[in-house]
Protein backbone atom coordinates (compact mmCIF):
# COMPACT_ATOMS: atom_id res chain seq x y z
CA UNK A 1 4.19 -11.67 4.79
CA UNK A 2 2.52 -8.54 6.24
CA UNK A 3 -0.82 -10.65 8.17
CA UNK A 4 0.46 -9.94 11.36
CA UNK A 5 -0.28 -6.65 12.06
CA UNK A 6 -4.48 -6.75 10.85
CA UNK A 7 -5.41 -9.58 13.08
CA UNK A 8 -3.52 -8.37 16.19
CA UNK A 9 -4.49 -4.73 15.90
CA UNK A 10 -8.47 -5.56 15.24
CA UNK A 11 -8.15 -7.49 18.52
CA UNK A 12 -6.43 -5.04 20.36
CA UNK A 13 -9.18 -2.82 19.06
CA UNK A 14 -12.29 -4.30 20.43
CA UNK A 15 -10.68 -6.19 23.83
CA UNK A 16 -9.63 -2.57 24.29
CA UNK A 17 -12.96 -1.09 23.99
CA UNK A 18 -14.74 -3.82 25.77
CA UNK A 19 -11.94 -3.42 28.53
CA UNK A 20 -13.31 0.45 28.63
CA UNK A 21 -16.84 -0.53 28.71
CA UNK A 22 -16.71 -2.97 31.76
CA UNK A 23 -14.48 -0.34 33.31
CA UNK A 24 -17.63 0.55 35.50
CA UNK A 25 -18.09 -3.35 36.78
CA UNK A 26 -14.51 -3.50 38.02
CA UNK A 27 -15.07 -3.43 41.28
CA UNK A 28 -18.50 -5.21 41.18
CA UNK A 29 -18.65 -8.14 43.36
CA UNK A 30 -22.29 -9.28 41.18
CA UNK A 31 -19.62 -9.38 38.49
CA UNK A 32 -16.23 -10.57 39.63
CA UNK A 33 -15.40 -11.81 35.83
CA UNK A 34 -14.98 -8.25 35.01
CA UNK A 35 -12.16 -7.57 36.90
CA UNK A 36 -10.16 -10.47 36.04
CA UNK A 37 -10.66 -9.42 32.23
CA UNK A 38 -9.93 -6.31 32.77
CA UNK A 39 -6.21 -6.74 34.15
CA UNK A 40 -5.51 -9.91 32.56
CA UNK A 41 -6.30 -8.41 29.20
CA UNK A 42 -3.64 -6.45 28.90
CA UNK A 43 -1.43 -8.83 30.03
CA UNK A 44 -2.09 -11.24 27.45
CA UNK A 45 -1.84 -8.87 25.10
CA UNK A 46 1.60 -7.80 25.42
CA UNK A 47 2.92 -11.22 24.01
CA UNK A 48 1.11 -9.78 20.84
CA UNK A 49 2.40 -6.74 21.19
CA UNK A 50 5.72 -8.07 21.10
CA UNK A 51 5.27 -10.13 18.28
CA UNK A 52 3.64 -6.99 16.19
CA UNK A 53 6.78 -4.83 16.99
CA UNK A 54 9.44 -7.73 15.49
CA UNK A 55 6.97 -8.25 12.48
CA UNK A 56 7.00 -4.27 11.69
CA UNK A 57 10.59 -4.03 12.49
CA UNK A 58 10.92 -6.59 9.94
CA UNK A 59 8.84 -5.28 7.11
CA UNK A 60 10.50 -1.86 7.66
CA UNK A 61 14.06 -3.51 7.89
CA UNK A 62 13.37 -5.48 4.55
CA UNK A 63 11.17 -2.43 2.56
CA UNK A 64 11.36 0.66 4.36
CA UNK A 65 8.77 3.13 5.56
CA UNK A 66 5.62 3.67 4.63
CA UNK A 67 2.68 5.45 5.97
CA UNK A 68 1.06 2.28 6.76
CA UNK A 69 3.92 0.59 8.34
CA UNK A 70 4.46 3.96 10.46
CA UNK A 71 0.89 3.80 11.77
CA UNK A 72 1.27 0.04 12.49
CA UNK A 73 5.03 0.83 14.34
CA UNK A 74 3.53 3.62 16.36
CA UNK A 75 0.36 1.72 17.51
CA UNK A 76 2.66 -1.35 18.29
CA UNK A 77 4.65 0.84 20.85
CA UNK A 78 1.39 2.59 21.73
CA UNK A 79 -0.06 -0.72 22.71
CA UNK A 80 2.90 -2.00 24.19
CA UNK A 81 3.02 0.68 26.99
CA UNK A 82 -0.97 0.64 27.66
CA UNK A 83 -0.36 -3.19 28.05
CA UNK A 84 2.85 -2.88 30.48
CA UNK A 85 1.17 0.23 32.45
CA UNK A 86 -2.38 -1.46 32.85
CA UNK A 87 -1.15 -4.78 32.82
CA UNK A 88 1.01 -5.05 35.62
CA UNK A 89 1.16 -1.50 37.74
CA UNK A 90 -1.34 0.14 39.67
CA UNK A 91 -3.53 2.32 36.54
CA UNK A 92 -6.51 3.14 37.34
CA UNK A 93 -7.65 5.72 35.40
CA UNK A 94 -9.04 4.85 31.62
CA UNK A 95 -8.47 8.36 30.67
CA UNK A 96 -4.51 8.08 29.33
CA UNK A 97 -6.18 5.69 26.63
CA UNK A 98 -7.77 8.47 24.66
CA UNK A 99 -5.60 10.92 25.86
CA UNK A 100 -2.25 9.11 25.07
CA UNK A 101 -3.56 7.83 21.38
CA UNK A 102 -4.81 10.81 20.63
CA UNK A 103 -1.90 12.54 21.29
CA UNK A 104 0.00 9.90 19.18
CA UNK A 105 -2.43 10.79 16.48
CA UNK A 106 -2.10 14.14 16.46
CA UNK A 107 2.53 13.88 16.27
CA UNK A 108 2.19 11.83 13.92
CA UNK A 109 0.11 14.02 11.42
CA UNK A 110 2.47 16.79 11.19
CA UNK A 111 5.94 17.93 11.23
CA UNK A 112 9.07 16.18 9.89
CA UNK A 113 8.34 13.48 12.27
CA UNK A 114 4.77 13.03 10.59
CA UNK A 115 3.91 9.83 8.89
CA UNK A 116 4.39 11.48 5.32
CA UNK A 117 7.88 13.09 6.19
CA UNK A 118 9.03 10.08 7.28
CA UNK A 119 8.04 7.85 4.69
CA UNK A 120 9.34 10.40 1.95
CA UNK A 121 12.86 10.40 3.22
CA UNK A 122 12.41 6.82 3.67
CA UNK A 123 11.51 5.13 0.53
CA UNK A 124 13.74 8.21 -1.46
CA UNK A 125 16.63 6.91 0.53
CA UNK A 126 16.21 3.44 -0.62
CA UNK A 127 16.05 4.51 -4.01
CA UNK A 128 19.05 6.87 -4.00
CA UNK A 129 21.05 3.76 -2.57
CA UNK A 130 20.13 1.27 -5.22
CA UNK A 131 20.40 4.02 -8.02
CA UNK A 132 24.58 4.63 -6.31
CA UNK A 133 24.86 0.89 -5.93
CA UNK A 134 23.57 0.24 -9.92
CA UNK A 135 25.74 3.30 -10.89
CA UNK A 136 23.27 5.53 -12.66
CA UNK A 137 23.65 8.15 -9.83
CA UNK A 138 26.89 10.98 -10.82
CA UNK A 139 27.12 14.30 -9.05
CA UNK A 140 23.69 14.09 -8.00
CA UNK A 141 22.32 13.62 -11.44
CA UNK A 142 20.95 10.47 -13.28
CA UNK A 143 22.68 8.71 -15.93
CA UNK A 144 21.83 5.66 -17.89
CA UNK A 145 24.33 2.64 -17.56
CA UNK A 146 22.33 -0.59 -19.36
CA UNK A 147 22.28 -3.67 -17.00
CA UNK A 148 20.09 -6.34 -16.32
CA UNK A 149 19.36 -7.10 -12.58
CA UNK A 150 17.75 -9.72 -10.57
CA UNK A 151 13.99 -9.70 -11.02
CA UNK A 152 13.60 -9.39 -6.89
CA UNK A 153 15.51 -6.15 -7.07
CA UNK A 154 14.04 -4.90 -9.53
CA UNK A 155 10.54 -5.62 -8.45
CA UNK A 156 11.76 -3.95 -5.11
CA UNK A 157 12.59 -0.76 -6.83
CA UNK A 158 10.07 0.20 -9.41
CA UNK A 159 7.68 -0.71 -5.76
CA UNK A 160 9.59 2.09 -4.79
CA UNK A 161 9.59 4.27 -7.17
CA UNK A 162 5.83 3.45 -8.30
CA UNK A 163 5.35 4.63 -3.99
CA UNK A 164 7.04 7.72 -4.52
CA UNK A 165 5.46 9.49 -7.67
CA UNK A 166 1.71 7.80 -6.30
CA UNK A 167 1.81 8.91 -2.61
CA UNK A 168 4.37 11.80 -2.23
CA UNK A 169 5.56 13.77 -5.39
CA UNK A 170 4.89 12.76 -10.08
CA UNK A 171 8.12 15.58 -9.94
CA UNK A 172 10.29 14.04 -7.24
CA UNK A 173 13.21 12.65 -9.52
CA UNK A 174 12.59 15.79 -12.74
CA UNK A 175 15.60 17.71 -11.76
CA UNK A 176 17.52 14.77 -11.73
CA UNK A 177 16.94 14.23 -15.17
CA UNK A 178 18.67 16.74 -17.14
CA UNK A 179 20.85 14.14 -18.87
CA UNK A 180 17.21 13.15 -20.63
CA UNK A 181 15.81 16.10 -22.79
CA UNK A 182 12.98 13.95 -23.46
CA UNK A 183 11.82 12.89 -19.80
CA UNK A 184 10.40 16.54 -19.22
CA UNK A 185 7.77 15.50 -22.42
CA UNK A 186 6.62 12.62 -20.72
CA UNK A 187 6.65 13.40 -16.78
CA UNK A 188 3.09 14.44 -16.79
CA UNK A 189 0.52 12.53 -14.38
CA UNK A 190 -2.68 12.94 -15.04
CA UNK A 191 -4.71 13.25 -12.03
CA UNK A 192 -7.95 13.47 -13.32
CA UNK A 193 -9.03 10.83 -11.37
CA UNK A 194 -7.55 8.07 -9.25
CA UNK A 195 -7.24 5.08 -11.28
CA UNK A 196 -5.54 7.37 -13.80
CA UNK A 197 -3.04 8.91 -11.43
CA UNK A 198 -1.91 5.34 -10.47
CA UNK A 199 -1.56 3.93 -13.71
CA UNK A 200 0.33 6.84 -14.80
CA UNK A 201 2.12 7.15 -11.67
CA UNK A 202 3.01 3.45 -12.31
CA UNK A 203 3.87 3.79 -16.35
CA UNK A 204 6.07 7.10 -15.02
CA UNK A 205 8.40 4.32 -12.33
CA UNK A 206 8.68 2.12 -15.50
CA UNK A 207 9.55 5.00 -17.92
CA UNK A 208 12.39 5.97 -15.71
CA UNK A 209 13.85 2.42 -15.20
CA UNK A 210 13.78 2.65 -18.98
CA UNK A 211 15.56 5.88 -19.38
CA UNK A 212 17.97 4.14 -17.03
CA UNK A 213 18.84 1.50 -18.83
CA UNK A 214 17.73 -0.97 -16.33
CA UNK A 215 16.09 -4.10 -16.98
CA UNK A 216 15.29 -6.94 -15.22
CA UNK A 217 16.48 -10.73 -16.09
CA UNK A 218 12.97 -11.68 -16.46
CA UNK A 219 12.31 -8.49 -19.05
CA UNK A 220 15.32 -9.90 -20.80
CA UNK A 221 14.65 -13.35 -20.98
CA UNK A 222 11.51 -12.60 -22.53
CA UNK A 223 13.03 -9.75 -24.81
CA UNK A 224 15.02 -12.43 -26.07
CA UNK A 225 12.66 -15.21 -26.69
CA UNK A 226 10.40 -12.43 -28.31
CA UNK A 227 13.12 -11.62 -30.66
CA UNK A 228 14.54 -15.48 -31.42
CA UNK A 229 10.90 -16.56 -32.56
CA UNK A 230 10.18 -13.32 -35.12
């Protein structure tokens, strides 16, 4: 359900720094506590590590990538390596801490590898895939074909699409459109200020699953009832 990754990461986060601070009393015999916490740290950590790599694999698996779950994913390896290489060889030096997450940092901020770039082609390729698979995708253009769908599907894609024209692109799917002479009318977001670009980024993901055609069975059902008691 997503609550693995805080907990483990804000321990890893101060056992980490508290592992840098006592870095000094290693060797101390005054304080022989220190070294023991120092190497068995890291080894008790890479059980959690473990665990935070399955649980990220299995939020990407099940909902893609996000910018979030690419931070999480490259921390999780991150940590994973720091726990193996201090944990159970000979490191000494505390320096390829800040020098390897920094580094991390710093690939994942730009290029097509970034945490954008891979997020965009991510969550797009979902959607492409469940817009071929509900059949309102033909020669690269969007077409409407009316269906209802299962209400965890459709929940999963306006996510999706609601993702996309928030955190990436409000024009990412407008050339797609020419079928819809209207959509161009209605495809502005207005950014004015936050709250606004959300909402409208979010009324934009339900205006296309309109133009679609796609509903979901809960929509329906209530369409229905709506209808039968007027």
């Amino acid at each position: 359900n997503g609550w693995v990754a805080l907990p483990v990461l804000v321990l890893s986060v101060v056992g980490i720094l508290s592992v840098l601070l006592l870095d000094p009393l290693r060797e101390s015999k005054e304080f022989p506590w220190a070294g023991k916490f120092t190497r068995w740290f890291y080894r008790l950590l890479l059980p959690l590590t473990i665990l935070l790599m399955i649980s990220i694999g299995v939020r990407i698996a099940d909902y893609g990538v996000t910018e979030n779950r690419y931070f999480v994913a490259i921390l999780a390896g991150w940590l994973f390596i720091i726990a193996t290489a201090y944990g159970f060889f000979k490191t000494r030096s505390t320096r390829w801490i800040p020098l390897s997450l920094g580094v991390s940092c710093l690939l994942s901020a730009w290029g097509p590898w970034s945490a954008s770039g891979v997020s965009l082609r991510s969550q797009k390729a979902m959607v492409m895939e469940d817009f071929a698979k509900l059949g309102v995708l033909a020669d690269g253009q969007l077409i409407a074909n009316s269906q209802t769908i299962d209400p965890e599907k459709y929940a999963g894609l306006r996510s999706r699409l609601q993702y996309l024209f928030y955190s990436h692109d409000p024009l990412i799917f407008d050339a797609m459109m020419i079928n819809f002479p209207d959509w161009a009318e209605g495809s502005r977001v207005d950014s004015s200020s936050a709250s606004n670009f959300r909402f409208t980024s979010n009324q934009k993901a339900d205006r296309l699953l309109e133009s679609l055609a796609i509903n979901s069975e809960v929509a329906a059902y209530q369409s229905y009832t709506l209808q039968t008691k007027e």
